[in-house]
Protein backbone atom coordinates (compact mmCIF):
# COMPACT_ATOMS: atom_id res chain seq x y z
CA UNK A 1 122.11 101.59 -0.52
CA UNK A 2 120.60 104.46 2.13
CA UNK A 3 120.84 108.01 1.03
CA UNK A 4 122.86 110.62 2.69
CA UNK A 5 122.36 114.32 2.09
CA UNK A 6 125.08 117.00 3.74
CA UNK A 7 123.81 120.35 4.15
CA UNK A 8 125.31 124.02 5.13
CA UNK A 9 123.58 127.16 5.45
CA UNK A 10 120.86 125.05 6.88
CA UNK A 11 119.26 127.94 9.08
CA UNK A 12 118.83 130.00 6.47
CA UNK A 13 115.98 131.88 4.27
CA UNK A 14 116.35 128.78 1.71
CA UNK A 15 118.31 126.81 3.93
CA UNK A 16 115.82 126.08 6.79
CA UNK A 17 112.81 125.17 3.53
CA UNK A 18 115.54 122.68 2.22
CA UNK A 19 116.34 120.88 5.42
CA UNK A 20 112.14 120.36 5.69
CA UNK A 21 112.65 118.47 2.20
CA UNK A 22 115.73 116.54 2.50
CA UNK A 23 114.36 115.14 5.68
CA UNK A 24 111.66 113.42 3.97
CA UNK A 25 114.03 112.29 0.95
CA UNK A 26 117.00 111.28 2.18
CA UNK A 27 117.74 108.21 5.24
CA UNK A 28 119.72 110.17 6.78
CA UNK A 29 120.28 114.25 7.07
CA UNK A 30 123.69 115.46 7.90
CA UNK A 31 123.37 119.43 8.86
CA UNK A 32 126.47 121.42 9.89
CA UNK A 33 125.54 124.78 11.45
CA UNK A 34 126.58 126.98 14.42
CA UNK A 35 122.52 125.82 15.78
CA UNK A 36 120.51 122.92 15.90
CA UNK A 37 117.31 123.36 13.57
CA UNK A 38 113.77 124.84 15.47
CA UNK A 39 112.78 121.01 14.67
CA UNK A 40 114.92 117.83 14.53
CA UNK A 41 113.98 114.69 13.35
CA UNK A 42 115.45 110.74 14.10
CA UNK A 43 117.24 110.88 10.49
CA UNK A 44 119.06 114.27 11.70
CA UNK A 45 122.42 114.11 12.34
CA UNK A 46 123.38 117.39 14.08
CA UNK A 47 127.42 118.84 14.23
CA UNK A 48 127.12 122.02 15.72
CA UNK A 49 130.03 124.51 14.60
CA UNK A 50 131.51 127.25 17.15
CA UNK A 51 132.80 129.09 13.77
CA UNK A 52 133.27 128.28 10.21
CA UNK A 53 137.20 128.29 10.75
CA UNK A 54 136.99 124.65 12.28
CA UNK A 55 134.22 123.59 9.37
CA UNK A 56 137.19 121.22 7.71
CA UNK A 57 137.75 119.77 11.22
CA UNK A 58 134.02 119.02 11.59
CA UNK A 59 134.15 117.33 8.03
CA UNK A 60 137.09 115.61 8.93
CA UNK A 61 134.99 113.35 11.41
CA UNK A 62 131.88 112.96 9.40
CA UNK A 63 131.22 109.81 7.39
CA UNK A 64 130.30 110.73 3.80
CA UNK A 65 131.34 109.51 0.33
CA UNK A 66 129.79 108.36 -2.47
CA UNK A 67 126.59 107.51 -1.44
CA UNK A 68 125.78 111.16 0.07
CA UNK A 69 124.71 114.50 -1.79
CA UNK A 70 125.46 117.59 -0.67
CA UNK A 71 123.90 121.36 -0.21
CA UNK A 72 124.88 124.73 0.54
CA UNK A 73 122.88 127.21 0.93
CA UNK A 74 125.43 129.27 3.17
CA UNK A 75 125.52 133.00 1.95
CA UNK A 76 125.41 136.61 3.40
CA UNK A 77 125.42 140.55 2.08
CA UNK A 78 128.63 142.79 2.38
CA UNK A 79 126.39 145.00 5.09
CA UNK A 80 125.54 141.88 7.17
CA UNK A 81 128.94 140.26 7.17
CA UNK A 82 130.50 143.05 7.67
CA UNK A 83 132.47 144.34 4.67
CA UNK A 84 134.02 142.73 1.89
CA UNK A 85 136.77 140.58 3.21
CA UNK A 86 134.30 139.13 5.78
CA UNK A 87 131.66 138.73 3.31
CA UNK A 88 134.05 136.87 0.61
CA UNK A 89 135.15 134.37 3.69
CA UNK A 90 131.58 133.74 4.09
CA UNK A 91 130.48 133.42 0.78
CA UNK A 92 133.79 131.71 -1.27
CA UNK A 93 135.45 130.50 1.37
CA UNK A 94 133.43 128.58 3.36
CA UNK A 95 131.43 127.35 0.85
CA UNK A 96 134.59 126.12 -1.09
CA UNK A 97 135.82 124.68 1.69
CA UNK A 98 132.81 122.87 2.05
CA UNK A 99 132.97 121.40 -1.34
CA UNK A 100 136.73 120.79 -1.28
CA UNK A 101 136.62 118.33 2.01
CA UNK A 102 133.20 116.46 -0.47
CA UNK A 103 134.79 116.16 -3.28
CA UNK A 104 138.12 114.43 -1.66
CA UNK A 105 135.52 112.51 0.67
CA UNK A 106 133.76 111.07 -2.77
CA UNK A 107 130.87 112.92 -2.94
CA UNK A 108 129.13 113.06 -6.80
CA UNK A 109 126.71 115.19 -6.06
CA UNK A 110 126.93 118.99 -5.26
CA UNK A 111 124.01 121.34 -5.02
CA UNK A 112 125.35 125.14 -4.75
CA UNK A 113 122.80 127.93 -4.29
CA UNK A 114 124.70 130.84 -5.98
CA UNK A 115 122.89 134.16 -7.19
CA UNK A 116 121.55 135.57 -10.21
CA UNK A 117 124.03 137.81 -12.18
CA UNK A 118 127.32 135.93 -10.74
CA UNK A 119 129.95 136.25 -12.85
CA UNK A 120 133.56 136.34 -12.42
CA UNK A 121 134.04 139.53 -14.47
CA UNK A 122 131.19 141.62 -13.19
CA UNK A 123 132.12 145.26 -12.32
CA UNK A 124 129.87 144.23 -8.55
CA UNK A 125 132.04 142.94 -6.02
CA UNK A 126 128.43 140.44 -5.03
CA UNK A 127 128.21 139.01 -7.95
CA UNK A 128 131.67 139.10 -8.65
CA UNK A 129 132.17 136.45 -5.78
CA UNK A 130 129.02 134.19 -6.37
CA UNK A 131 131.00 134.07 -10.03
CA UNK A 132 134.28 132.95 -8.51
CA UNK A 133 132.67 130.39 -6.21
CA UNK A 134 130.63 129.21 -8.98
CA UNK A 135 134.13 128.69 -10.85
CA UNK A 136 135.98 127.01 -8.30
CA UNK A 137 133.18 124.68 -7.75
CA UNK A 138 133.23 123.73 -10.98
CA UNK A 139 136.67 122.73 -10.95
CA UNK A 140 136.62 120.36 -8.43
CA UNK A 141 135.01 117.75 -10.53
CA UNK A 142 131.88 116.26 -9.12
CA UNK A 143 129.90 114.13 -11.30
CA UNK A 144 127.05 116.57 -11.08
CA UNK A 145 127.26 119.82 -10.14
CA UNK A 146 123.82 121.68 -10.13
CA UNK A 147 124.41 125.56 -9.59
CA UNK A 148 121.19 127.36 -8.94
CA UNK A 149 120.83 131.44 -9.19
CA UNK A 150 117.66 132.54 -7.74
CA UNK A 151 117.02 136.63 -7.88
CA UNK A 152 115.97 138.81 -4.59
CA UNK A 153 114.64 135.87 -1.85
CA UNK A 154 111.22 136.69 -0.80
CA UNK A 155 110.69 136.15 2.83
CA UNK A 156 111.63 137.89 5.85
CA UNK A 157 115.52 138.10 6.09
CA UNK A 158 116.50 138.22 9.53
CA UNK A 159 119.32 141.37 9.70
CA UNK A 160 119.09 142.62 6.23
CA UNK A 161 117.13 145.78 6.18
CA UNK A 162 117.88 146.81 2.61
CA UNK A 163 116.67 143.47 1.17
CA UNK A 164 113.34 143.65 3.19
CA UNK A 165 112.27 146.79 2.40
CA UNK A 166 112.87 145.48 -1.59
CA UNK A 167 110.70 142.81 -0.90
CA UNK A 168 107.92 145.14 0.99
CA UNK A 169 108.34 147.82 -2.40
CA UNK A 170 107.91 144.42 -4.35
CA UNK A 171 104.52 143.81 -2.99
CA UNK A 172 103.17 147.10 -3.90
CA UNK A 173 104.72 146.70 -7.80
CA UNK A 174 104.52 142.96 -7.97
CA UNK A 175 100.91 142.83 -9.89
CA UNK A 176 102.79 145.05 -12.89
CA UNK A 177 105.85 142.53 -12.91
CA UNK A 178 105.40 140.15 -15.71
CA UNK A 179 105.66 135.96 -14.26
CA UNK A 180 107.92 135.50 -17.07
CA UNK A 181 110.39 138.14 -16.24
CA UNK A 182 114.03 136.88 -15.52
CA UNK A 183 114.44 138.48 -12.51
CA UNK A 184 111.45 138.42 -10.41
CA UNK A 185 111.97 137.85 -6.95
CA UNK A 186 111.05 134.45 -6.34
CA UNK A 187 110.24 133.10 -2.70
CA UNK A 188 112.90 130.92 -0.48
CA UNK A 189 110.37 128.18 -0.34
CA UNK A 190 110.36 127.78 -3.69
CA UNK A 191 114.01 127.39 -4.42
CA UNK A 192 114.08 125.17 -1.53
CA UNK A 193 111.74 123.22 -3.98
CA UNK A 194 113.53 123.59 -7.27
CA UNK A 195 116.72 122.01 -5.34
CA UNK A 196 114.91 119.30 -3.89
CA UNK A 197 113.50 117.59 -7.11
CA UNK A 198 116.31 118.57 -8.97
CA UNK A 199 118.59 116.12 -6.32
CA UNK A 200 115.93 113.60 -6.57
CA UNK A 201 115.14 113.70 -9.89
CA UNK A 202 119.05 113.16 -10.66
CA UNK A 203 119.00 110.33 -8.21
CA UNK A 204 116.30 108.89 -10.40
CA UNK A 205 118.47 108.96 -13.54
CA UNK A 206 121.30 107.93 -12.01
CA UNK A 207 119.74 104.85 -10.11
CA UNK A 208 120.33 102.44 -12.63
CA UNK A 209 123.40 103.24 -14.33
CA UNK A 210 126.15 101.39 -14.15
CA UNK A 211 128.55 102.92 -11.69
CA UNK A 212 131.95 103.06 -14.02
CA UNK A 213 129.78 104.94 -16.49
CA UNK A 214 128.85 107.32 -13.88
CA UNK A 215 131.80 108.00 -12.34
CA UNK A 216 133.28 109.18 -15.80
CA UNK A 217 130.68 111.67 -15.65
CA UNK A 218 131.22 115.55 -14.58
CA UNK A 219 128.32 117.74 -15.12
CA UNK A 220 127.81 121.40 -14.68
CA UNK A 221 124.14 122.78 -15.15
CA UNK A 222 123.18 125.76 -13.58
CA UNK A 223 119.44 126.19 -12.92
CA UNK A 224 118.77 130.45 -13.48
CA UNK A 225 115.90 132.62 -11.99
CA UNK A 226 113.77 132.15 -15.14
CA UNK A 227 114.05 128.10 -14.66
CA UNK A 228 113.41 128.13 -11.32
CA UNK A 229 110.16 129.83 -11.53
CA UNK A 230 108.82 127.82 -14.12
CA UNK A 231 109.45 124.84 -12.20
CA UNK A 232 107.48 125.64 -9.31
CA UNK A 233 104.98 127.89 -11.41
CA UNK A 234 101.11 126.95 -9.19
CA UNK A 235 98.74 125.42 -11.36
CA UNK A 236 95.57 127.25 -11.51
């Protein structure tokens, strides 16, 4: 059976790194975005968006199922959105949409990039959200959901001024931060990793098993800052 991998939020910090990875793992690469990729390759399919409010229209006329995993790495800040309400339509909406129309399309696989500290009872609206996304997700019940919370992105954030100028402090402090600290910023291209062999390396276990067995099977593991580090710590 050919792989299929979905992916939102493709054009983004994480987004764009992932979309480099699934294209070499995956026969085929659906991406839904408001625009095309800087590079496309013959396994891209591309299903340009004029606004998230017709994304379950797109969906509608995409062929997915069972044999296709899915990504989002769709996400903004409150300042860049533009306040709250716009932020939590970007952030839960969307992305719940997204996993909504793959779930009732037979998708088994769903691979959420959410944020360190989400939790539905946190007193910070941000991480409030990410927690109630991260919830809702859950209950849809795909075989494996894999929820990953990265800390502050390192790389260069296109609109988000506050967020760069952490990441240029960062580089001052960063040779007093301990490597094993929980939440040390930890570069895009390195989550983009983390998510990549985590899909594949599920797709490895799950190769052989027989496919009642598997479909009885609903997963949640959620892959924190800490993890994610160590698994794409350099060797010296």
């Amino acid at each position: 059976m050919k792989r299929k991998a979905i992916i939102i939020g493709a054009t983004g910090l994480v987004g764009k790194q992932l979309v480099n990875h699934l294209s070499l793992m995956y026969d085929s690469l659906i991406i839904v975005a408001r625009k095309p990729p800087k590079r496309m390759s013959a396994e891209m399919q591309f299903y340009q968006l004029g606004d998230f409010t017709n994304l379950q229209e797109i969906m509608a006329s995409i062929a997915i199922g069972s044999d296709t995993d899915a990504f989002t790495c769709l996400g903004s800040t409150k300042k860049q959105a533009g306040g709250e309400e716009a932020f939590r339509r970007i952030d839960y909406e969307y992305n719940f949409e997204f996993a909504k129309v793959c779930r009732e399309k037979g998708v088994q696989r769903f691979f959420l990039l959410s944020a360190l500290g989400a939790d539905v009872k946190s007193r910070f609206f941000y991480n409030r959200v990410k927690g109630e996304l991260e919830q809702a997700v859950s209950e849809l019940g795909f075989n494996e959901l894999v929820i990953f919370q990265p800390s502050l992105l390192l790389g260069k954030h296109k609109g988000r001024v506050l967020e760069n100028t952490a990441q240029s402090i960062y580089k001052v402090f960063s040779p007093l931060v301990p490597k094993t600290m929980k939440a040390r910023p930890i570069e895009a291209q390195r989550v983009a990793a983390a998510m990549a062999v985590t899909a594949q390396n599920l797709y490895e276990r799950h190769r052989f098993m027989d496919a009642q067995t598997e479909s009885q099977v609903h997963k949640v593991t959620i892959i924190d800052n800490k993890q994610l580090l160590a698994m794409t710590q350099l060797k010296s």
